[in-house]
C-alpha atoms as a PDB file:
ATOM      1  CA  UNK A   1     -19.693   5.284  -9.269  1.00  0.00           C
ATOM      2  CA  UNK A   2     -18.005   1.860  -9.341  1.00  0.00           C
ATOM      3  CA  UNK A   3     -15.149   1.302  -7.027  1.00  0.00           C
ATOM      4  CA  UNK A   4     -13.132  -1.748  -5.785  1.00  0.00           C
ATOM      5  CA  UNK A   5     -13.459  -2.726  -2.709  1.00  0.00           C
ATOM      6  CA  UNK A   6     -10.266  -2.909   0.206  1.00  0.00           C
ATOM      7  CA  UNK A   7      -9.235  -6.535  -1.143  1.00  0.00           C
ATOM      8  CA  UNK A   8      -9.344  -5.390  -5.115  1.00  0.00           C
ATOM      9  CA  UNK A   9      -6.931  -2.903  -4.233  1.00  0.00           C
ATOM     10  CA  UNK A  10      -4.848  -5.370  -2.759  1.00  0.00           C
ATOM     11  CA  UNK A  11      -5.105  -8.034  -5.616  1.00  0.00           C
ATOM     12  CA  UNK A  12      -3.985  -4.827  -8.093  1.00  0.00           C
ATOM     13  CA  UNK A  13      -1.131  -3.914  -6.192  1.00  0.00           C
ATOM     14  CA  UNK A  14       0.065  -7.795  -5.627  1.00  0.00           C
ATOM     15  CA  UNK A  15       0.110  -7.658  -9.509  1.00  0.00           C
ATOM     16  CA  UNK A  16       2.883  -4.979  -9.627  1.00  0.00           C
ATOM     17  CA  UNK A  17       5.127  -7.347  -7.264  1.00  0.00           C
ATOM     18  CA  UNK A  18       8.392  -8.759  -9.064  1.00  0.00           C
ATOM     19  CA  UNK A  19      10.129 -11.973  -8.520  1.00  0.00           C
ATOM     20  CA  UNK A  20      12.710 -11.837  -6.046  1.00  0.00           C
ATOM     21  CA  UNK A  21      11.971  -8.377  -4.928  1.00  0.00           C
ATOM     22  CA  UNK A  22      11.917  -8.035  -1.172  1.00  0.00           C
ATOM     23  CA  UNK A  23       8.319  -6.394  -0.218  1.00  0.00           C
ATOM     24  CA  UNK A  24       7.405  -4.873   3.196  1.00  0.00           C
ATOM     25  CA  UNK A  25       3.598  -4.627   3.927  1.00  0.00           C
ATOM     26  CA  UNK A  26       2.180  -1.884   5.738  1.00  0.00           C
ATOM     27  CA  UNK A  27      -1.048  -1.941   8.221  1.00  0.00           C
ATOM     28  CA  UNK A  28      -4.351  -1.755   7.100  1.00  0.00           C
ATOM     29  CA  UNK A  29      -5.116  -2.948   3.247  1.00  0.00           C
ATOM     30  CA  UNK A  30      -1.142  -3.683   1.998  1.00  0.00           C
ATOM     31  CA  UNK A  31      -0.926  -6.559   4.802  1.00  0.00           C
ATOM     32  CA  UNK A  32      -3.878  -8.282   2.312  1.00  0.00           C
ATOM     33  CA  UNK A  33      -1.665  -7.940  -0.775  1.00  0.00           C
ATOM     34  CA  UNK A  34       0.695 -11.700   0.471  1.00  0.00           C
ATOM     35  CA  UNK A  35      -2.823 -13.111  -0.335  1.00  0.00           C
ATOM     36  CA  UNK A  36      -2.738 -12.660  -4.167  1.00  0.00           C
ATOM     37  CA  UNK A  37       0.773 -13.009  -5.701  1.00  0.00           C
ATOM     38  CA  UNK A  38       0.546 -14.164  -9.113  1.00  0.00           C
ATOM     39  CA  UNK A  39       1.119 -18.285  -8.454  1.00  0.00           C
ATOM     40  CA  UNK A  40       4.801 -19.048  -9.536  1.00  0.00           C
ATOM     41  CA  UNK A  41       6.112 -15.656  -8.388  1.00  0.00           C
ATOM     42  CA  UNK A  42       8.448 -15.626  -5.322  1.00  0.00           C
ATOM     43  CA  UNK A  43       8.523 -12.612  -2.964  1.00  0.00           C
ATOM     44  CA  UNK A  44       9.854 -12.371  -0.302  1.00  0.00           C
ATOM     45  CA  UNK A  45       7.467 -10.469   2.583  1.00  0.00           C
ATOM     46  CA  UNK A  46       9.746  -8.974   5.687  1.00  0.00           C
ATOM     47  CA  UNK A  47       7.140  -8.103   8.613  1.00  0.00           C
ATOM     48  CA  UNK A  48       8.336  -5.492  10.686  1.00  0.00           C
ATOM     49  CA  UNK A  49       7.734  -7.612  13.532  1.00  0.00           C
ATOM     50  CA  UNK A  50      10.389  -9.411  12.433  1.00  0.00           C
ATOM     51  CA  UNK A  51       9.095 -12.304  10.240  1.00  0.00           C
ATOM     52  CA  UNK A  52      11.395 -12.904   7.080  1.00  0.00           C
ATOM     53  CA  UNK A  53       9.370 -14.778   4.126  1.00  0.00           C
ATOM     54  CA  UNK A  54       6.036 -14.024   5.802  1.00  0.00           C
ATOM     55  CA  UNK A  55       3.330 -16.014   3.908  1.00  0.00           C
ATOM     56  CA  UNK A  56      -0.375 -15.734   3.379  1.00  0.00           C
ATOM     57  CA  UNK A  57      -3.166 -16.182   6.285  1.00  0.00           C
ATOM     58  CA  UNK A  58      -2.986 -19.227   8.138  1.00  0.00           C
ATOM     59  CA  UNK A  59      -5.883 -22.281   6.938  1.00  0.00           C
ATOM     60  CA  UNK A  60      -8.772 -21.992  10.038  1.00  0.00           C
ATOM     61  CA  UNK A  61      -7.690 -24.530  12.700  1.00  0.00           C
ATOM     62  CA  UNK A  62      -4.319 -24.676  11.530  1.00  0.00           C
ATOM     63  CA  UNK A  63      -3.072 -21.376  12.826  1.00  0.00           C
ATOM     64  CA  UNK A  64       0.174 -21.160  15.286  1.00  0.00           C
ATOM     65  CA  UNK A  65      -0.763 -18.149  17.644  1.00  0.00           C
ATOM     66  CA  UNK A  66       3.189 -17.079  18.075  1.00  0.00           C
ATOM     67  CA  UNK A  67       3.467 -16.374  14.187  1.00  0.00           C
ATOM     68  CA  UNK A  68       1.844 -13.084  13.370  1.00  0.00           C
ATOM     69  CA  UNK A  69       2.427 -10.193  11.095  1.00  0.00           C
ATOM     70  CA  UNK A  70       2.567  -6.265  12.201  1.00  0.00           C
ATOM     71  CA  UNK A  71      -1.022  -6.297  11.971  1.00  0.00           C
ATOM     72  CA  UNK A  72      -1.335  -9.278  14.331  1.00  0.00           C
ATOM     73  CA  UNK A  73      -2.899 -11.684  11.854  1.00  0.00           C
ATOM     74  CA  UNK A  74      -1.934 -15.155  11.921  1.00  0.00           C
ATOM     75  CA  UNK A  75       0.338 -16.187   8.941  1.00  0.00           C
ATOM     76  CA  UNK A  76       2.160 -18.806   7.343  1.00  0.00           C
ATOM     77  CA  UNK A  77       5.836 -18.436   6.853  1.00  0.00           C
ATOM     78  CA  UNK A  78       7.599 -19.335   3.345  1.00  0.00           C
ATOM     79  CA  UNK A  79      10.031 -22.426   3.279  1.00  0.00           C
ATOM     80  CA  UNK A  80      13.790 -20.856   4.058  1.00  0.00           C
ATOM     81  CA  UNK A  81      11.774 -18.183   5.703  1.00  0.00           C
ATOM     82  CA  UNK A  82      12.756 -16.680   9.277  1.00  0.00           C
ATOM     83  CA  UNK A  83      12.195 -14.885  12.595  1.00  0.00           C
ATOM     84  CA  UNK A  84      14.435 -12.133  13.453  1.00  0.00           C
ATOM     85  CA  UNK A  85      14.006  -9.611  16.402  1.00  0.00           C
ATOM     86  CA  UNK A  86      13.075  -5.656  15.669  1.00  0.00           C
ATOM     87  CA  UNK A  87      16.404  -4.470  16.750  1.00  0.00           C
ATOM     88  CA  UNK A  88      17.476  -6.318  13.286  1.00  0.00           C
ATOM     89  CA  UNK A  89      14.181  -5.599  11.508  1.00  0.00           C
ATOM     90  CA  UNK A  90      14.552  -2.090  12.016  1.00  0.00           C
ATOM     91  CA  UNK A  91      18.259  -2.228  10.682  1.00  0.00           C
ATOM     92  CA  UNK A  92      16.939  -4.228   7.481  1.00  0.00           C
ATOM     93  CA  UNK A  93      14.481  -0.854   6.917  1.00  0.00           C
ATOM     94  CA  UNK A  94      17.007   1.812   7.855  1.00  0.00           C
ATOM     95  CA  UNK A  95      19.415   0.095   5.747  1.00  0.00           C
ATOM     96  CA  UNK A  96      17.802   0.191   2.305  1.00  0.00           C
ATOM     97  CA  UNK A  97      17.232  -3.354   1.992  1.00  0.00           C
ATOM     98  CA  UNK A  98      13.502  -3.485   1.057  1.00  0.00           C
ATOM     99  CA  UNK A  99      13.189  -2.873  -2.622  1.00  0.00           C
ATOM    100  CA  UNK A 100       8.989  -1.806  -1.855  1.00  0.00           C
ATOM    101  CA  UNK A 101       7.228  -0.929   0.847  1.00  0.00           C
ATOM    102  CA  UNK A 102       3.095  -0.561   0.641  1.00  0.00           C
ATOM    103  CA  UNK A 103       1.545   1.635   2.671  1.00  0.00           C
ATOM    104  CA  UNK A 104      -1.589   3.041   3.513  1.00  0.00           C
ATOM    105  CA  UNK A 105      -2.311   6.763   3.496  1.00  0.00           C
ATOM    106  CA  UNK A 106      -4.849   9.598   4.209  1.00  0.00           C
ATOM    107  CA  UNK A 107      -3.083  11.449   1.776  1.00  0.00           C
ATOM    108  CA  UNK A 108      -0.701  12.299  -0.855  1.00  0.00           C
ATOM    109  CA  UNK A 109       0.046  14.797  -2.726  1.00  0.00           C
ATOM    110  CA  UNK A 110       1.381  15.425  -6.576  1.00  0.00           C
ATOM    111  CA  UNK A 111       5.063  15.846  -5.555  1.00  0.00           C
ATOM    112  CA  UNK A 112       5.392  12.304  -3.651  1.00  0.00           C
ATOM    113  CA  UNK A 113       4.719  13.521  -0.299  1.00  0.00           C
ATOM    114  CA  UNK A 114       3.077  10.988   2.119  1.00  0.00           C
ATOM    115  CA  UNK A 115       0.649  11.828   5.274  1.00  0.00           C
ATOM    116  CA  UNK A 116      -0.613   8.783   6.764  1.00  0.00           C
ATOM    117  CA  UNK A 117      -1.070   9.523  10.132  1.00  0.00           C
ATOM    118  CA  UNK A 118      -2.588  12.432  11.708  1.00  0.00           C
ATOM    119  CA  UNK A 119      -2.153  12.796  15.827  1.00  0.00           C
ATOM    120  CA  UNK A 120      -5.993  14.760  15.750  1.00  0.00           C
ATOM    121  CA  UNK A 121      -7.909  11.119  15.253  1.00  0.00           C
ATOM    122  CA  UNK A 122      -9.549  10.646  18.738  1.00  0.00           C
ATOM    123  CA  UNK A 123      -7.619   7.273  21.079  1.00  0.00           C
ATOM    124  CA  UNK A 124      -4.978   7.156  17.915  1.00  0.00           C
ATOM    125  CA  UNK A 125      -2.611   9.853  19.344  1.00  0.00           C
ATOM    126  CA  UNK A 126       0.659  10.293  17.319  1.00  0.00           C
ATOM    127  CA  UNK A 127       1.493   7.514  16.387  1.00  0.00           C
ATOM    128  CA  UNK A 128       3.370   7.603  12.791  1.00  0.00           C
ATOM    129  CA  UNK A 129       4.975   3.885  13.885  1.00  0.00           C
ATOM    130  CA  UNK A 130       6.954   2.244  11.213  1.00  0.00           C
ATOM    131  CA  UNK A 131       5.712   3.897   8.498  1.00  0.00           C
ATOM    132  CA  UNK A 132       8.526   6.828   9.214  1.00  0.00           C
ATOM    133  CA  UNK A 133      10.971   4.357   8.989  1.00  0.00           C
ATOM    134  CA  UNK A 134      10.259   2.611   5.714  1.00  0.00           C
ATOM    135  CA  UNK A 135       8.656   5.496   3.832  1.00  0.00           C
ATOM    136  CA  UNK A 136      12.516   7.098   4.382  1.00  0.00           C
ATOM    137  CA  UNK A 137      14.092   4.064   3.862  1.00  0.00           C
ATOM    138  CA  UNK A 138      12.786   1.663   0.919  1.00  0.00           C
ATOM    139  CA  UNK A 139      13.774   1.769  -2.123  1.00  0.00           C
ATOM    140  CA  UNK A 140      10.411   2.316  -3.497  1.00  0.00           C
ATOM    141  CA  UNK A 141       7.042   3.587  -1.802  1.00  0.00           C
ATOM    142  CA  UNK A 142       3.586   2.033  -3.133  1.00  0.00           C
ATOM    143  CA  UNK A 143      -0.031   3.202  -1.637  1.00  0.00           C
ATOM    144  CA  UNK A 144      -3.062   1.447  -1.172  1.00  0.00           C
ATOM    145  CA  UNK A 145      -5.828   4.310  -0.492  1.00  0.00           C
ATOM    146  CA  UNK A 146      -9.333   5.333  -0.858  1.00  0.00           C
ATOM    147  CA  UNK A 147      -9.221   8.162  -3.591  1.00  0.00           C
ATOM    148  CA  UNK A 148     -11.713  10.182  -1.351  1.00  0.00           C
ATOM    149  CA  UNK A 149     -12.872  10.438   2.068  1.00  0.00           C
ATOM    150  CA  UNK A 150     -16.388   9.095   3.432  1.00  0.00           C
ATOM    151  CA  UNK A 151     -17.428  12.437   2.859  1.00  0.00           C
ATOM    152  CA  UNK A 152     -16.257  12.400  -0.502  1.00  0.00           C
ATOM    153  CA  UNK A 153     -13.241  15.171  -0.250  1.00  0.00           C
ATOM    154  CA  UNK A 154     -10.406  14.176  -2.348  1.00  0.00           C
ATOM    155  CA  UNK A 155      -7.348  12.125  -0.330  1.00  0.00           C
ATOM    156  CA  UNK A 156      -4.676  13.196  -3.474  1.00  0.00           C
ATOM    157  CA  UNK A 157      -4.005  16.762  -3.747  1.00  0.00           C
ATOM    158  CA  UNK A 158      -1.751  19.425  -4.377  1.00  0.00           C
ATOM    159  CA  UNK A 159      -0.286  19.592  -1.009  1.00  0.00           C
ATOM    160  CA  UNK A 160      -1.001  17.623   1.881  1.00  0.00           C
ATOM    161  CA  UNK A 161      -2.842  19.188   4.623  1.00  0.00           C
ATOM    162  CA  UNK A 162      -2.112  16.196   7.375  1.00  0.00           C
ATOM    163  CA  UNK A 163       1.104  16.317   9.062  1.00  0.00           C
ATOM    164  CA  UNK A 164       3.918  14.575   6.797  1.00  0.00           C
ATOM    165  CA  UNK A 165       5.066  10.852   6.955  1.00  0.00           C
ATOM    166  CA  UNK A 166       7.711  11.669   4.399  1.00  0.00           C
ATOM    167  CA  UNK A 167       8.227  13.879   1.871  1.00  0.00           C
ATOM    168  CA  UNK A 168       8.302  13.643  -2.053  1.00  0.00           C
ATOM    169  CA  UNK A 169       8.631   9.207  -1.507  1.00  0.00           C
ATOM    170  CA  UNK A 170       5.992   8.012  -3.142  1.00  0.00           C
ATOM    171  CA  UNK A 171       6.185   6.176  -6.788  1.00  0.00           C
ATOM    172  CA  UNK A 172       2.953   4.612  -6.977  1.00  0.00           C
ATOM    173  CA  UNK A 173      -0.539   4.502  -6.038  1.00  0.00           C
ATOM    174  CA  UNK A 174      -3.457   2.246  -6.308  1.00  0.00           C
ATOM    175  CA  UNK A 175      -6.938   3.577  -5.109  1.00  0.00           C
ATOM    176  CA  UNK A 176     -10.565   2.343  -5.470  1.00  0.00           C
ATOM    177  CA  UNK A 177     -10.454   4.343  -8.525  1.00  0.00           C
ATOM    178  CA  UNK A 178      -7.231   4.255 -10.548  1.00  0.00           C
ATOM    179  CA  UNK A 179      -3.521   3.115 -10.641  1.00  0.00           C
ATOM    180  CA  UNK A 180      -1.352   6.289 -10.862  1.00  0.00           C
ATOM    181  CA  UNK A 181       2.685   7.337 -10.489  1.00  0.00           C
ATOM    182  CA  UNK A 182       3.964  10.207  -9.273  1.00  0.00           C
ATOM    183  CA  UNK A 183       6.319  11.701 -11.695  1.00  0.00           C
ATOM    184  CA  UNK A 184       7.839  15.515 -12.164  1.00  0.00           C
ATOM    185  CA  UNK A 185       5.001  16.403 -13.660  1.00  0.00           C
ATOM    186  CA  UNK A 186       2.586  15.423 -10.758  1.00  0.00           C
ATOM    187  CA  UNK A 187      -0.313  12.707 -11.275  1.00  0.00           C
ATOM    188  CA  UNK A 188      -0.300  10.217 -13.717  1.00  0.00           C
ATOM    189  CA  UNK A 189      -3.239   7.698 -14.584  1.00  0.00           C
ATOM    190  CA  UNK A 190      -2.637   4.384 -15.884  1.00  0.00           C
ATOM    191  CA  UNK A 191      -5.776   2.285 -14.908  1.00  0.00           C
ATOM    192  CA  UNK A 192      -9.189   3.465 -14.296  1.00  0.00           C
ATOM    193  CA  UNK A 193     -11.792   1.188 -12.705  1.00  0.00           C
ATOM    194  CA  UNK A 194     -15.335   0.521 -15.506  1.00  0.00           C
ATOM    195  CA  UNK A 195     -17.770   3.089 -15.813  1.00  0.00           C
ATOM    196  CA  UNK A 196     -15.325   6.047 -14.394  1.00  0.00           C
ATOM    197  CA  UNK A 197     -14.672   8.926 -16.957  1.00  0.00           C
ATOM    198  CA  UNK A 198     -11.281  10.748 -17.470  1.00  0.00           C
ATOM    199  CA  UNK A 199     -13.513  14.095 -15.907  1.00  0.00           C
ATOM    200  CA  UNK A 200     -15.085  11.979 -13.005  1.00  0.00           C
ATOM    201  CA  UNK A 201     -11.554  10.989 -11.940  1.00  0.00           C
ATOM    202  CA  UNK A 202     -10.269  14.471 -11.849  1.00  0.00           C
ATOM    203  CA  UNK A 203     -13.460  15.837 -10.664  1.00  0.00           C
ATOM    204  CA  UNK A 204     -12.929  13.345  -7.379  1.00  0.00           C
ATOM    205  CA  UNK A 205      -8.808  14.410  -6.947  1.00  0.00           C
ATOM    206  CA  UNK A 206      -7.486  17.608  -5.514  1.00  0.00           C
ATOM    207  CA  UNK A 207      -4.532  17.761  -8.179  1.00  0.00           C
ATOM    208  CA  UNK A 208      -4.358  18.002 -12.052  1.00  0.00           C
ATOM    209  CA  UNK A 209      -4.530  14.634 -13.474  1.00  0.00           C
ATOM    210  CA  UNK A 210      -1.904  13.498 -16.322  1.00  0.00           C
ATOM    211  CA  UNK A 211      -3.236  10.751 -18.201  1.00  0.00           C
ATOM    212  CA  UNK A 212      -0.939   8.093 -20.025  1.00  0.00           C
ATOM    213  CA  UNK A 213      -1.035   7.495 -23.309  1.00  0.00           C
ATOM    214  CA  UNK A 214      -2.183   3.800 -23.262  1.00  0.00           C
ATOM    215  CA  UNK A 215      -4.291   4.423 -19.697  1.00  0.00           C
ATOM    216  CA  UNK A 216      -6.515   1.863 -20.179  1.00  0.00           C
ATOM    217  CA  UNK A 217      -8.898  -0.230 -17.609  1.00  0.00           C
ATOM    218  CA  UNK A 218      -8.586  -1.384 -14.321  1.00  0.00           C
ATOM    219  CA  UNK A 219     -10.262  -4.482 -13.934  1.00  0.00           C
ATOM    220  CA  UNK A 220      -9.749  -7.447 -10.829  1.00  0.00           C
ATOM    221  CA  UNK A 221     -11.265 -10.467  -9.970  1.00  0.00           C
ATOM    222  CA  UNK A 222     -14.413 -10.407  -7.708  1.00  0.00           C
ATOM    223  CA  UNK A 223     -13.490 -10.913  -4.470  1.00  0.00           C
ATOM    224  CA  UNK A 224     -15.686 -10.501  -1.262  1.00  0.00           C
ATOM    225  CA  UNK A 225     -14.765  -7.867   1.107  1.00  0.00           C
ATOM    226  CA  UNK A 226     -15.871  -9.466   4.537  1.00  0.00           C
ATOM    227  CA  UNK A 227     -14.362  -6.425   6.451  1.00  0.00           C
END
């Protein structure tokens, strides 16, 4: 079975992204999505580190080691862009100024609800972070996931089993497999990835599958996944 790798599912999401909208990018594969804006589009990134206009990954040799994101990479920051501390980070979340927030997720399930932390992982402890925080907060809640586990056990379902982030918050979803929303109705598909059938989807997912009307095919540039 085809599937896009952590970086396609970035580049798909970054699509989505509208001018002017005010973006916060989670840990894990959402901090990849600055990388592949469409060129021309302004968004504005807010780190919750406390980096306003946060940019794509610093050129090799040309890195400054005090400007990082939350996932401690070293970035560029946007011209008009700024630094702010986490006391006022934490009151730009809280106070419903970011229009999306990306996020990854171990699970979710067809009503919205998010789980994408789980205090059982051994050294992780629980630790649900900022992800609380926006997932509450933003105005809308995208997620990058894997549609399955290693194992192959299905990561969207009909209720979650992990302990909740938030419930009923997520809009959107992009896996290795498929763009869906989450509407009233549960699951829908919009994208699937080459060579995937309607019945392999929903044989891989834990929920009943809606598929839209025009659902057509998910297709990205090639991009090597280093990591």
């Amino acid at each position: 079975m085809a599937k896009l790798n952590r970086l396609q599912m970035a580049w798909r999401a970054a699509q989505d992204l509208q001018e002017g909208m005010v973006v916060n990018l989670g840990l894990g594969m959402p901090v990849a999505c600055s990388d592949y804006v469409p060129a021309g589009r302004e968004i504005i990134f807010q780190s919750e580190n406390g980096v306003i206009s946060a940019g794509p990954l610093a050129a090799p040799g040309a890195a400054d080691p005090d400007l990082v994101d939350a996932g401690s990479r070293q970035i560029t920051i946007a011209v008009g862009g700024s630094v702010i501390d986490s006391t006022a980070s934490f009151a730009m979340i809280r106070g419903g100024h970011i229009d999306v927030t990306l996020l990854g997720a171990f699970e979710v399930a067809a009503n919205g609800d998010l789980a994408n932390w789980d205090s059982r992982i051994p050294d992780k402890g629980p630790l649900v972070g900022g992800a609380m925080d926006l997932a509450a907060s933003a105005k809308a809640v995208w997620v990058i996931m894997e549609h399955t586990t290693r194992k192959g056990a299905p990561r969207l379902l009909d209720r979650c089993t992990l302990p909740l982030t938030a419930p009923a918050c997520v809009k959107r979803i992009y896996t290795d497999l498929a763009v869906l929303s989450v509407t009233p109705e549960g699951f829908v598909v919009h994208e699937i990835v080459p060579g995937v059938s309607q019945a392999e989807l929903q044989a891989a997912t834990g929920a009943k599958l809606h598929f839209a009307p025009d659902c057509g095919v998910l297709l990205s540039p090639d991009i090597a996944d280093a990591g």
